[in-house]
C-alpha atoms as a PDB file:
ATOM      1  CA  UNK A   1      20.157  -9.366 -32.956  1.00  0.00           C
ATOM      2  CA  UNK A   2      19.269  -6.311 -31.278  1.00  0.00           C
ATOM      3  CA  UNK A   3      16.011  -6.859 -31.352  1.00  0.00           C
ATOM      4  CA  UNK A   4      16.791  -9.972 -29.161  1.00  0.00           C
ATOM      5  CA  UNK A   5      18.915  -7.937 -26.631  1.00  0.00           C
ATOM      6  CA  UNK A   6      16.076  -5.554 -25.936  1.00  0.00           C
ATOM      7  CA  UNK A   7      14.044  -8.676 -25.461  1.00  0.00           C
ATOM      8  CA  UNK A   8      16.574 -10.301 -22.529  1.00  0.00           C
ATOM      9  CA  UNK A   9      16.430  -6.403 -21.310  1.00  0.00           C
ATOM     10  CA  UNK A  10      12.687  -6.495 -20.507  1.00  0.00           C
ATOM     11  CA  UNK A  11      12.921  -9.687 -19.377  1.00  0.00           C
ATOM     12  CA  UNK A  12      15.741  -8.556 -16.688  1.00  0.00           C
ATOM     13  CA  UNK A  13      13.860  -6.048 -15.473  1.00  0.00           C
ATOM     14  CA  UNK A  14      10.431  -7.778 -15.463  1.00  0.00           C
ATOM     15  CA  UNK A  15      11.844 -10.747 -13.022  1.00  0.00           C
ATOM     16  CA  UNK A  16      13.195  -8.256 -10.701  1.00  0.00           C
ATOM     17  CA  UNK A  17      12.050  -8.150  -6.850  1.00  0.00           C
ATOM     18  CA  UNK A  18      11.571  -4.302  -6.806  1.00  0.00           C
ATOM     19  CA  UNK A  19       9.548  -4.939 -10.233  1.00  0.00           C
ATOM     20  CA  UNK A  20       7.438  -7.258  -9.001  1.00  0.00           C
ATOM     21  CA  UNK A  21       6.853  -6.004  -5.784  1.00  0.00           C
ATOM     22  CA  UNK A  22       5.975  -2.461  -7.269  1.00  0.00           C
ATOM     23  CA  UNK A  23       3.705  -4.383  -9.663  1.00  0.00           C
ATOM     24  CA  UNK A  24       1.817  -6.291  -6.758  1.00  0.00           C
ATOM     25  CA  UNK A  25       1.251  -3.199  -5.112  1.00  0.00           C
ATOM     26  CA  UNK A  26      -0.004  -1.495  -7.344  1.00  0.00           C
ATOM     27  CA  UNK A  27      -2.631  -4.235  -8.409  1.00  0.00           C
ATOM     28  CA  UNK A  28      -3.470  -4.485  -4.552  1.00  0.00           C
ATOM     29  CA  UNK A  29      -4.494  -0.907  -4.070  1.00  0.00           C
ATOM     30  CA  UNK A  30      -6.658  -0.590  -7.278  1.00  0.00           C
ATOM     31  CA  UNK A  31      -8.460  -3.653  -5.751  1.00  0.00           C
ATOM     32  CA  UNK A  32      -8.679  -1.856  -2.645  1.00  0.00           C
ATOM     33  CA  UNK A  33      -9.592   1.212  -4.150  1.00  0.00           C
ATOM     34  CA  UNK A  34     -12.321  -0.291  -6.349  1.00  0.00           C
ATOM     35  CA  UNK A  35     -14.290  -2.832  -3.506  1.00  0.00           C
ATOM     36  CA  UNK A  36     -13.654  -0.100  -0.986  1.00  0.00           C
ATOM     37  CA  UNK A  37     -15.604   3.321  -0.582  1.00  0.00           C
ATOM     38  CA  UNK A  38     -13.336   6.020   0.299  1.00  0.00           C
ATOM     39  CA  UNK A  39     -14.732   7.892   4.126  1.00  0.00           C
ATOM     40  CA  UNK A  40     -13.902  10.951   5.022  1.00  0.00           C
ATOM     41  CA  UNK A  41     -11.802  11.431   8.024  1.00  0.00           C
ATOM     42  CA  UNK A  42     -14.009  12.616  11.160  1.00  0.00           C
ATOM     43  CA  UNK A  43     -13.796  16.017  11.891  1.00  0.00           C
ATOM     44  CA  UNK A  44     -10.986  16.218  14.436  1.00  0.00           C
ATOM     45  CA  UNK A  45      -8.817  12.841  13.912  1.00  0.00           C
ATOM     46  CA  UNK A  46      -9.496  10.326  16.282  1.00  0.00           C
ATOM     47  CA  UNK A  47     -10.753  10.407  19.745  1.00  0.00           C
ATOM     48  CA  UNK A  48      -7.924  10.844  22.331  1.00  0.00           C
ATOM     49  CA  UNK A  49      -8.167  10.787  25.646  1.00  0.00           C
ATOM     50  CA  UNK A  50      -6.034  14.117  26.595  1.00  0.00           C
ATOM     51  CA  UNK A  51      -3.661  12.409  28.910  1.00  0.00           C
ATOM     52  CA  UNK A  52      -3.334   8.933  26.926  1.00  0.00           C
ATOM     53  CA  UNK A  53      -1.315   8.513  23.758  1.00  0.00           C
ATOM     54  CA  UNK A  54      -3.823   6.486  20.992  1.00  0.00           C
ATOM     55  CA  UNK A  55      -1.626   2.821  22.046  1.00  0.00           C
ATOM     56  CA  UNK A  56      -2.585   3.327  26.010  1.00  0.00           C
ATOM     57  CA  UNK A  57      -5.932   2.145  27.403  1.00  0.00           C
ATOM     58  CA  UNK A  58      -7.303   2.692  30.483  1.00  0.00           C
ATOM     59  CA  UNK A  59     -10.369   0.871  30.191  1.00  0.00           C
ATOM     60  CA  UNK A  60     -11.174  -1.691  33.119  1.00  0.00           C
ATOM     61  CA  UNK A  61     -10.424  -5.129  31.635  1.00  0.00           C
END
């Protein structure tokens, strides 16, 4: 009997949203980890412009 209570337990937690949401994540950044090298930032950040937030562009269009 108990043994079947700890059974419906796991399976409670297993079919959660959080659970499975936590597990999918986690699956998608080993993947992402393991076909993608890891860069360095450049030195710096990115290039801003000094006046211009990283969203604005004032390039001619």
């Amino acid at each position: 009997m108990l043994g079947l209570v700890l059974f419906l337990s796991h399976l409670a937690r297993e079919i959660r949203v959080e659970t499975m949401m936590h597990s999918v994540r986690a699956a998608a950044d080993r993947t992402i980890h393991r076909l993608l090298p890891e860069r360095a930032p450049a030195a710096g950040g990115p290039a801003r412009h000094r006046n211009h937030s990283p969203t604005q562009c004032s390039c001619p269009s």
